[in-house]
Protein backbone atom coordinates (compact mmCIF):
# COMPACT_ATOMS: atom_id res chain seq x y z
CA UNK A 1 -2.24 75.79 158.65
CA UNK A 2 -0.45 73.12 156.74
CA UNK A 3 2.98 72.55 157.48
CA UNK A 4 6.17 74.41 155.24
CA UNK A 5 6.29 72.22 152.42
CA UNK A 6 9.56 72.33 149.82
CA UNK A 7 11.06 70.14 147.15
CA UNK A 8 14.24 68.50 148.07
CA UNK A 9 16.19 68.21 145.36
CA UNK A 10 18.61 65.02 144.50
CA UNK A 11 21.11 64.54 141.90
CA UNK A 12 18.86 63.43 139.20
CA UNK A 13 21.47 62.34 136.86
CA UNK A 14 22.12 59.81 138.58
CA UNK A 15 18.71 58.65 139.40
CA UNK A 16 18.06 58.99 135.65
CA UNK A 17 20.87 56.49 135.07
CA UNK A 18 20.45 53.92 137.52
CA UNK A 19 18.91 50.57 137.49
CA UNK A 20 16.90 50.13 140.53
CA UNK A 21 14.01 47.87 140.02
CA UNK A 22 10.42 49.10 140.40
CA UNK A 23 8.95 49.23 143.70
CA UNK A 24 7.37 45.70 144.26
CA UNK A 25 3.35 45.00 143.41
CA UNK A 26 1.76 42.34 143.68
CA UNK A 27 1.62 41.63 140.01
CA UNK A 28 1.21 38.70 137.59
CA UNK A 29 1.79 39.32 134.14
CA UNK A 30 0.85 36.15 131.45
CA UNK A 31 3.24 36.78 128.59
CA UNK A 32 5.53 37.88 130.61
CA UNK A 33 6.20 81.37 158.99
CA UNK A 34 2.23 81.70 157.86
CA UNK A 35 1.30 82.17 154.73
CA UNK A 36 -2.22 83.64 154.80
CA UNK A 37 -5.22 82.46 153.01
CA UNK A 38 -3.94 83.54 149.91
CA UNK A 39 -4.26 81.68 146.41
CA UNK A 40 -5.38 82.53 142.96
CA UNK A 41 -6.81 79.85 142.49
CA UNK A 42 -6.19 75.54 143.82
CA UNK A 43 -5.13 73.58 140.82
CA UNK A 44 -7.17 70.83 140.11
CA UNK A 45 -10.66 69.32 140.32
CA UNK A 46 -12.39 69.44 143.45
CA UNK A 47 -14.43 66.58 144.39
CA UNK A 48 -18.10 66.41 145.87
CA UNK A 49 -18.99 63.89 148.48
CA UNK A 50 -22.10 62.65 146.02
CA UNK A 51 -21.07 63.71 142.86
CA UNK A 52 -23.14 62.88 139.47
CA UNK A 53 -21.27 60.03 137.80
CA UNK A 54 -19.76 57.94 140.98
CA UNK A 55 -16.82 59.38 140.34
CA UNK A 56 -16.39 60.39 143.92
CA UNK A 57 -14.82 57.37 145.30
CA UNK A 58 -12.15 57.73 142.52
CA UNK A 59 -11.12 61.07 142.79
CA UNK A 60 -8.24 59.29 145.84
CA UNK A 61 -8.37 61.61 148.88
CA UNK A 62 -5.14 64.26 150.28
CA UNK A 63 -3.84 63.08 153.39
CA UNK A 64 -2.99 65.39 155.97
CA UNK A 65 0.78 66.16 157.09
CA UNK A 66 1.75 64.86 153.17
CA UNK A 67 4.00 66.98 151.54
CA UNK A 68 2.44 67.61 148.27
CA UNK A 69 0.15 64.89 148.16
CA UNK A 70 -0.97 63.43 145.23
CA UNK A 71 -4.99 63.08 146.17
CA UNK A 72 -7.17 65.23 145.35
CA UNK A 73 -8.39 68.38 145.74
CA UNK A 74 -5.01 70.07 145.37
CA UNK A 75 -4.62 72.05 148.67
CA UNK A 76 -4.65 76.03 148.53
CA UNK A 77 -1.89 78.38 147.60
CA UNK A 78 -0.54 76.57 144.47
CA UNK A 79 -0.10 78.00 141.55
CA UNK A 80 -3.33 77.45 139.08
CA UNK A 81 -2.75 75.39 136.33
CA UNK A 82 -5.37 76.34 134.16
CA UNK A 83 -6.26 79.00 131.95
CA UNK A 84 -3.76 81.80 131.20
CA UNK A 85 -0.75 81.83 134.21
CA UNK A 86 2.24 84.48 133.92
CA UNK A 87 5.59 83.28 135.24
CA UNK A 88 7.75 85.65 135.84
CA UNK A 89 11.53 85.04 134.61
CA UNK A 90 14.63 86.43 136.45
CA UNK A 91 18.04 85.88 135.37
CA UNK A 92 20.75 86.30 138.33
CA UNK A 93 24.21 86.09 138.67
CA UNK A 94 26.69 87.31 141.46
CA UNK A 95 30.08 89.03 141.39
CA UNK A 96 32.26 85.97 141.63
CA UNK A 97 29.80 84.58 138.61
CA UNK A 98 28.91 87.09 136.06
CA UNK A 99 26.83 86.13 133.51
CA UNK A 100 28.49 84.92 130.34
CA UNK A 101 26.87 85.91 127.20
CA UNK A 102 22.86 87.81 127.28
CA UNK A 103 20.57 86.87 129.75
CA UNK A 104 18.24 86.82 127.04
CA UNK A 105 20.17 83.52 126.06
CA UNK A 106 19.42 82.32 129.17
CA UNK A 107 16.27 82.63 128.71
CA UNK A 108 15.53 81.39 125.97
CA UNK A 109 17.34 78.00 127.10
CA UNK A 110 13.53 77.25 128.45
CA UNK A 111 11.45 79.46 126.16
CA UNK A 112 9.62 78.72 124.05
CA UNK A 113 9.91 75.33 125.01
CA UNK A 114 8.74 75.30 128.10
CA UNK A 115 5.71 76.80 127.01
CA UNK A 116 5.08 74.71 124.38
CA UNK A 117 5.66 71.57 126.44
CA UNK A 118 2.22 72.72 128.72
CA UNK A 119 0.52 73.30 126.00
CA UNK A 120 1.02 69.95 124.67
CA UNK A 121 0.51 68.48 127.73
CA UNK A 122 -2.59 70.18 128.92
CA UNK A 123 -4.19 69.79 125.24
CA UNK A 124 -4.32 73.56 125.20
CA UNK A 125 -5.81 73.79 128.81
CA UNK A 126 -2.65 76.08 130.56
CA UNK A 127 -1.50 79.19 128.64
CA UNK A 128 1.93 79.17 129.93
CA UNK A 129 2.95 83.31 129.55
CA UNK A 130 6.72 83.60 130.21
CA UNK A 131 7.45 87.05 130.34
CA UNK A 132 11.17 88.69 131.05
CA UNK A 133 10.70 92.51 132.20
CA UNK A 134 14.27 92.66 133.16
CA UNK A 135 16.34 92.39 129.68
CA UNK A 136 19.73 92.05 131.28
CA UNK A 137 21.36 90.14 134.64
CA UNK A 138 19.71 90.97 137.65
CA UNK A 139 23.44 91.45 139.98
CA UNK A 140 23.53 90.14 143.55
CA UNK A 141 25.17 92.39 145.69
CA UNK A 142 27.23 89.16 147.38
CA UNK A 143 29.55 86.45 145.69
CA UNK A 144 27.47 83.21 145.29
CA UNK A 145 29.04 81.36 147.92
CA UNK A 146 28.19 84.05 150.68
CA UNK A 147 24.70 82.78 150.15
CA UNK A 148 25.23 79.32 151.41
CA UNK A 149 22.55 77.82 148.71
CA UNK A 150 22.84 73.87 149.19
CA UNK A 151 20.60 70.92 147.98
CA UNK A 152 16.90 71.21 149.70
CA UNK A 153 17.35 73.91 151.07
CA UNK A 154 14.35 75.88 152.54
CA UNK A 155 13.98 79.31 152.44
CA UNK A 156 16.50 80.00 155.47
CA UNK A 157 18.85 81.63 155.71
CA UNK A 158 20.50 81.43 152.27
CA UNK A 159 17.83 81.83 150.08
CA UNK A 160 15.89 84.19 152.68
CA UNK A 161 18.50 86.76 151.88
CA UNK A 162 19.08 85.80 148.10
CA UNK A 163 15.31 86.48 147.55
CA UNK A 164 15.68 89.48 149.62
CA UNK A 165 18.68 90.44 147.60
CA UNK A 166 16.82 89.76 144.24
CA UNK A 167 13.45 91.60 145.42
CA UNK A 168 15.74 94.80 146.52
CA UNK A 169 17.26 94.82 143.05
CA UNK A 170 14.15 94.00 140.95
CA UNK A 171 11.27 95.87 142.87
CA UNK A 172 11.88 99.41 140.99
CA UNK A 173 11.24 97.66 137.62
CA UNK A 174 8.74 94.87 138.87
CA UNK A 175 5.75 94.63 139.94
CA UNK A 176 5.68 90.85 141.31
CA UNK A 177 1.89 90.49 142.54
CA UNK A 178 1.13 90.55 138.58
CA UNK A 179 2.59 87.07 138.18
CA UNK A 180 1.57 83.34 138.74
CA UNK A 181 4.74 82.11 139.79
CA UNK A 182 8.30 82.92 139.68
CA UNK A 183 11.30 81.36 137.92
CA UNK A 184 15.05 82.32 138.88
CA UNK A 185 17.26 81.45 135.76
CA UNK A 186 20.54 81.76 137.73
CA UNK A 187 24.41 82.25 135.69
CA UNK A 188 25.17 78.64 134.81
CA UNK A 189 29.05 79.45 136.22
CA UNK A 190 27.52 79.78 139.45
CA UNK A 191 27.74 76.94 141.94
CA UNK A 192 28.53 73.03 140.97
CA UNK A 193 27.61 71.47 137.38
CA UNK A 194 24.49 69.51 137.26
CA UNK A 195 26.67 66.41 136.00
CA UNK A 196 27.71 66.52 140.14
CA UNK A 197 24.93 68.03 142.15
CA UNK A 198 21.84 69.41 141.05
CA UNK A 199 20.88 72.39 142.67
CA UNK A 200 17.57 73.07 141.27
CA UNK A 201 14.34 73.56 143.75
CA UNK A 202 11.15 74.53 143.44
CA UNK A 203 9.74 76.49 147.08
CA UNK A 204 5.94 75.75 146.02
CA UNK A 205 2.77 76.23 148.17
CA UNK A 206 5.45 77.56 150.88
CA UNK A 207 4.12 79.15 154.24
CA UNK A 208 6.85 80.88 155.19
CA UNK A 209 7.76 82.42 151.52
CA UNK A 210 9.18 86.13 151.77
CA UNK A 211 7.02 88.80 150.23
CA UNK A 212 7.10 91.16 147.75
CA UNK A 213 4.86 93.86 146.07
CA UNK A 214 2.56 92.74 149.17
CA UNK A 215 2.29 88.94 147.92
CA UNK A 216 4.09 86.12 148.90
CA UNK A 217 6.83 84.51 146.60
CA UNK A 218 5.27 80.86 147.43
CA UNK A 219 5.22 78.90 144.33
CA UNK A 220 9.36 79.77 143.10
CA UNK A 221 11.93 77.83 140.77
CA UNK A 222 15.50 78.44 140.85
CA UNK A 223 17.57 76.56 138.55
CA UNK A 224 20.96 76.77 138.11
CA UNK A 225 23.65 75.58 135.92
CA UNK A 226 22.90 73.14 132.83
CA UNK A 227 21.16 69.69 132.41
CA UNK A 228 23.90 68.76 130.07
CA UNK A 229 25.24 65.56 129.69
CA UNK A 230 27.84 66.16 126.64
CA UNK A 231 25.50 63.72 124.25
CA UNK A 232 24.45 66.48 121.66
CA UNK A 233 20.85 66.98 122.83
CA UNK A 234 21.02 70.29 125.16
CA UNK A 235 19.31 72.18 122.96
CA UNK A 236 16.29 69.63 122.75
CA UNK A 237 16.16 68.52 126.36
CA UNK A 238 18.51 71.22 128.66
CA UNK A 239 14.63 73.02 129.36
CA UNK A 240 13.02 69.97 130.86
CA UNK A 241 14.20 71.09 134.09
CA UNK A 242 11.95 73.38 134.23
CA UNK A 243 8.42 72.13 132.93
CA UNK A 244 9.48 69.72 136.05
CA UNK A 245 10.63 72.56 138.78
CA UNK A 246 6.94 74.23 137.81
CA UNK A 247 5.39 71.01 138.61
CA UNK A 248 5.76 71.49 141.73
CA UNK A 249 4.41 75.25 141.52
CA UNK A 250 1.38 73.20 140.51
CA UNK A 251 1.29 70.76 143.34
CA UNK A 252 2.73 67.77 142.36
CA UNK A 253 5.48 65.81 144.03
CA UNK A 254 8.67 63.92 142.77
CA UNK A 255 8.05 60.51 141.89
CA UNK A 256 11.66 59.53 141.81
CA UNK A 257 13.33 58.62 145.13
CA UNK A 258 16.26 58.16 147.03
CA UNK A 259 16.95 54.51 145.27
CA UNK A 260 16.32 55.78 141.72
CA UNK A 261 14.07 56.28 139.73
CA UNK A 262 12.38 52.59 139.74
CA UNK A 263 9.37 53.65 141.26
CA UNK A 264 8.01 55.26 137.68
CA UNK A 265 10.67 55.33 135.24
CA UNK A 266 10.28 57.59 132.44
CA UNK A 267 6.53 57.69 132.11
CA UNK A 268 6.05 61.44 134.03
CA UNK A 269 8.76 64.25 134.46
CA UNK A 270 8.17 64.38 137.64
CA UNK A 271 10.26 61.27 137.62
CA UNK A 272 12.55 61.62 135.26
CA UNK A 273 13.40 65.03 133.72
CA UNK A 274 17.05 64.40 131.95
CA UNK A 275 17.16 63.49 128.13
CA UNK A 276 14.07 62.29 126.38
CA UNK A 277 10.56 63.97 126.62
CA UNK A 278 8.41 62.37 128.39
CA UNK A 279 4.96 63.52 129.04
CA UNK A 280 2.55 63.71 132.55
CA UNK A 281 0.79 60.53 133.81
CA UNK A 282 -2.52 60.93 133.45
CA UNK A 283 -3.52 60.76 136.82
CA UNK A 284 -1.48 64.28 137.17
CA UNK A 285 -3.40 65.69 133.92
CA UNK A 286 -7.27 65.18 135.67
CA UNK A 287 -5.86 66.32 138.96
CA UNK A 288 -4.25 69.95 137.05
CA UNK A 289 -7.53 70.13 135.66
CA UNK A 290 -6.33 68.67 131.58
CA UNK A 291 -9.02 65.98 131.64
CA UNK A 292 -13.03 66.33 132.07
CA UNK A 293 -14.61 64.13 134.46
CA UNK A 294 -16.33 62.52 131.10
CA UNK A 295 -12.99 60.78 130.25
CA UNK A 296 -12.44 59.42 133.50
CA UNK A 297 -13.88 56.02 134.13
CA UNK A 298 -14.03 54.79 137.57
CA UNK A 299 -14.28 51.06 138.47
CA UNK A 300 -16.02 50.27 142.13
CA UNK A 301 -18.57 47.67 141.77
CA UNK A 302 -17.68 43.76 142.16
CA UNK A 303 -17.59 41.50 139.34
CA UNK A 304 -16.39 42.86 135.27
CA UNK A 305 -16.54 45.68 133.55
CA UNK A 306 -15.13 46.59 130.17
CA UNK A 307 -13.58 50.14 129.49
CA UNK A 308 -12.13 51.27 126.11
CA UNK A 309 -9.22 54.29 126.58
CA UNK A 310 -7.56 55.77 123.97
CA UNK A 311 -4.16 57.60 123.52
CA UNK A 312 -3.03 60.03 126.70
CA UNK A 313 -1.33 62.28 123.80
CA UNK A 314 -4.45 62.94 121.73
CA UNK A 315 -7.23 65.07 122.86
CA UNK A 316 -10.61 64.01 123.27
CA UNK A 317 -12.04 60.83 124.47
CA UNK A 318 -11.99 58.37 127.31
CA UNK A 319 -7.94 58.52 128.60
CA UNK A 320 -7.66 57.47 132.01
CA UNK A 321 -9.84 54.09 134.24
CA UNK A 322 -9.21 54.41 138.17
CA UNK A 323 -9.88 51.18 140.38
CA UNK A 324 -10.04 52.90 143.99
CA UNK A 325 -8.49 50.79 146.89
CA UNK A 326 -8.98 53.10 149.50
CA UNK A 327 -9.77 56.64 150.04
CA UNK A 328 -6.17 57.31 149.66
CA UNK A 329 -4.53 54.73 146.98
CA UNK A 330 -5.99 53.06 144.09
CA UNK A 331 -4.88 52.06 140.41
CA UNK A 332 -4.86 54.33 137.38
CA UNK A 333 -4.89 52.88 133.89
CA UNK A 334 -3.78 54.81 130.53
CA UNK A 335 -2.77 54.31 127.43
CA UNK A 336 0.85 55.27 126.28
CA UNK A 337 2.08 55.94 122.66
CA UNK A 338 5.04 57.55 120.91
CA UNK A 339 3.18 60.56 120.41
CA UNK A 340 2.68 64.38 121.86
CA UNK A 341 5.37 64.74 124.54
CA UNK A 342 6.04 61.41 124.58
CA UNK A 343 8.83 60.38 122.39
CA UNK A 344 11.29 57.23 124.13
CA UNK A 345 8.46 55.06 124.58
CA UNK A 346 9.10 52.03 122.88
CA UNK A 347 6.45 49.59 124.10
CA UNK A 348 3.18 51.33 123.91
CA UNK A 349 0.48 50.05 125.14
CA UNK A 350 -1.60 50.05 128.61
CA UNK A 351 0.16 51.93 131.54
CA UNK A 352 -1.14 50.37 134.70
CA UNK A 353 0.30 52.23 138.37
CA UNK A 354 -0.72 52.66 142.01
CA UNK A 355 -1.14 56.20 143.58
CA UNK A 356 -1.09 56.83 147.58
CA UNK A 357 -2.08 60.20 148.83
CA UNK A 358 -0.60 59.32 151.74
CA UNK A 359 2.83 59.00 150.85
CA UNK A 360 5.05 61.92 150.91
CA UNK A 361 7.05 63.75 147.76
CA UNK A 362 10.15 61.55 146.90
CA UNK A 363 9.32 58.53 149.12
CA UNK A 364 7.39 57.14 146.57
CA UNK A 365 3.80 58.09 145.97
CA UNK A 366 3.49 55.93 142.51
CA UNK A 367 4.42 52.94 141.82
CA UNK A 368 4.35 51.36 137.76
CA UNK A 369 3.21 48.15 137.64
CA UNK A 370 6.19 46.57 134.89
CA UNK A 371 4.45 43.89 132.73
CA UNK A 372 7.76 42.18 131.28
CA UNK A 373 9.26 41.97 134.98
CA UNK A 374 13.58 42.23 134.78
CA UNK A 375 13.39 42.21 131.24
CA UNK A 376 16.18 44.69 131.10
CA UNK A 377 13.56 47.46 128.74
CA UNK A 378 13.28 47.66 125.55
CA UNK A 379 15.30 50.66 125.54
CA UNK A 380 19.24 52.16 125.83
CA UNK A 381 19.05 56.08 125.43
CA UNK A 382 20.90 57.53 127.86
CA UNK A 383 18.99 58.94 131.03
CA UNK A 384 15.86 56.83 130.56
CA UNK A 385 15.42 54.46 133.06
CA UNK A 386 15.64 51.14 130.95
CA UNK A 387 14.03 48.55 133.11
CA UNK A 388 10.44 50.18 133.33
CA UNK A 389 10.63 51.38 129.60
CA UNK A 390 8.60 48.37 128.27
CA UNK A 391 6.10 48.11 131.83
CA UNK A 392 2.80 48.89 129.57
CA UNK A 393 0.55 45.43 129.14
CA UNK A 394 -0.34 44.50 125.88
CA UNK A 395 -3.42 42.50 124.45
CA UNK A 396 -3.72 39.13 125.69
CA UNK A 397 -1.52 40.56 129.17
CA UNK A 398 -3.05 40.87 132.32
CA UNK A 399 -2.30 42.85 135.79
CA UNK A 400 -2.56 41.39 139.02
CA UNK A 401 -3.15 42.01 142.45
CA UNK A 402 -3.98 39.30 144.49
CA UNK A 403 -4.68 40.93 148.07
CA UNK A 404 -7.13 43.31 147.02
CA UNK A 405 -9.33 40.88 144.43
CA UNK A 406 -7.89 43.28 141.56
CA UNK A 407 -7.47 41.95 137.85
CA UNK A 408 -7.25 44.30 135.08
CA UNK A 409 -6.69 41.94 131.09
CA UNK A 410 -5.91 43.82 128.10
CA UNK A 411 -8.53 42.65 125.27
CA UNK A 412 -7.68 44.40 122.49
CA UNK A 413 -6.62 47.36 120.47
CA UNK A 414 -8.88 48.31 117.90
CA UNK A 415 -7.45 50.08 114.40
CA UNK A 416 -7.40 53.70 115.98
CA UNK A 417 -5.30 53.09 118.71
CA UNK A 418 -7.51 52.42 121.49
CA UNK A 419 -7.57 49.49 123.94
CA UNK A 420 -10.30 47.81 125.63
CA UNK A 421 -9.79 46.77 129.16
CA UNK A 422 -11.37 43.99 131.86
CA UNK A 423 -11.35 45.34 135.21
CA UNK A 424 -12.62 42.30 137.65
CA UNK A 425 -13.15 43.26 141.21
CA UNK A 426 -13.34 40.07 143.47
């Protein structure tokens, strides 16, 4: 049995606004209780020990005791992340925080965006169904504070009995074991603003989830109160909370840390999920299953090889070159554009970043490799981190790594947007 696993959440604000560095490489740039065997279905590829292809050696390995680790096979009793998944949406509040307004206009503070922001990212690959059987508040029978919710917390004791609360209140009118995953839109009025703390967790893959309707409630989001920070763009961006909440449902971990968010920037939600959109890396799209094995290329063998990538946001086509270290890190390489879900970058060009399995969720599990190195970014919206904004290489740049004989040049980019790459192995 693998051990509880939860998200601990941080106040993301400020992570989005800070200006760590990125997490050092060694880079030159020129220019520059038990939960049963239960699971509808893992979420991503699974890998074959001699696999047509060779790309066995890239598909980077999960390490055990890792806390949603980022290697692949994606363990058991995630959510699926292909094909048609229906979330279920309830929207709480408590007697010292009554719901102000519908809690139909809570809802639709995510939907239909949320849904559309999978389908973008997943090229039409997860049918994101977000249905709401429960038109009004769902009413807790104690004030909000009774439950003693606080940042990462697992499921005991407060949210034990919240979830009991909820399921006692809910069960005559739903039938949970019809449903992928769970969301818990809670009253915005209830607990601390998100400009202070953010209370928003995702329980995902969870052992020791309660039950209901004779299933366990493993893969769960609560959010609570508003991702607003008083520029205009709540409407736009308030939902990204959740596309990032359900990324956990899916498996994957937080790539910001306790220092910021230097490690990655703004180049996956999972780092950054304030303002902007920003999309998935592409490393996260092959292991949810978005990209075929066909446009993954995988770079063992010593000496050169040339590999031609095009745009992460369009469909079709090479996207993503992986130069394996080990059986639990290597490089990915990708293409970035203003396009799709992407829409602060402002250097595109060839994304170049290190992923270790065995590092846990929020400790750092990928690391961007930042091409213009304290440039300062190229960037100044508010909640993007601005140092990593302009880390993609361009033509005539080149990555590298020194200790482990690793060189990856940026040739070219040809008229439609795709870029030819030199990986050299030493």
């Amino acid at each position: 049995m693998q051990k509880p696993r939860r998200e601990i959440r941080r106040n993301r604000r400020r992570v989005a606004l800070g200006g760590t560095a990125a997490l050092a490489l060694a880079v030159l740039a020129s220019a520059s209780t038990a939960l049963p065997v239960f699971s509808r279905a893992s979420s991503g590829p699974v890998a074959l020990p001699h696999e047509p292809g060779g790309l066995g050696p890239c598909r980077i390995s999960s390490a055990m005791g890792v806390q949603m680790s980022e290697g692949m096979p994606t363990s058991i009793g995630y959510a699926r992340s292909t094909g048609e998944v229906r979330a279920l949406n309830l929207m709480i509040d408590f007697p010292d925080a009554k719901g102000s307004g519908k809690a139909a206009d809570r809802l639709a503070e995510f939907f239909p965006q949320t849904s559309d922001w999978f389908r973008t990212s997943s090229y039409g690959r997860l049918v994101y169904r977000p249905e709401a059987p429960l038109k009004s508040w769902l009413r807790m029978p104690l004030p909000f504070a009774d439950y003693g919710i606080e940042r990462g917390s697992p499921y005991e004791p407060g949210y034990r009995k919240l979830v009991k609360d909820m399921v006692t209140a809910a069960d005559p009118k739903v039938d949970f074991s019809a449903y992928d995953l769970v969301n818990v839109l809670v009253t915005p009025n209830a607990g601390p603003s998100a400009l202070d703390t953010v209370l928003s967790v995702t329980f995902s893959g969870n052992e020791d989830a309660p039950y209901a309707d004779g299933v366990p409630l493993s893969n769960t989001s609560f959010v609570y109160s508003r991702q607003d920070d008083g520029s205009g763009s709540y409407a736009e961006t308030g939902y990204r909370v959740l596309p990032h909440e359900n990324g956990h449902v899916f498996g994957l971990p937080d790539l910001y840390t306790m220092e910021g968010g230097g490690s990655v920037g703004h180049w996956d939600i999972m780092s950054e999920d304030w303002g902007a959109n920003n999309d998935f890396l592409g490393w996260h799209k092959w292991k949810l299953g978005w990209l075929d094995d066909d446009q993954v290329h995988c770079a063992t063998e010593s000496g050169t090889s040339d590999h031609t990538l095009g745009p992460l946001a369009a469909s079709g086509g090479p996207k993503l070159a992986v130069i394996p270290l080990s059986e639990q890190s290597g490089y990915a390489v990708e293409v970035r554009t203003a396009a799709g879900n992407d829409e602060a970058v402002c250097r595109p060009g060839v994304l170049i970043y290190k992923v270790s399995s065995d590092v846990d969720t929020g400790q750092g599990p990928v690391s961007v490799a930042d091409s213009t190195g304290d440039s300062g970014g190229c960037t100044r919206r508010p909640n993007v981190h601005a140092e990593l904004s302009d880390a993609p290489f361009r033509p005539g740049e080149t990555f590298t790594d020194r200790a482990n004989g690793i060189r990856v040049s940026v040739v070219d980019e040809d008229t439609d947007g795709n870029y030819r790459i030199r990986v050299t192995r030493s």
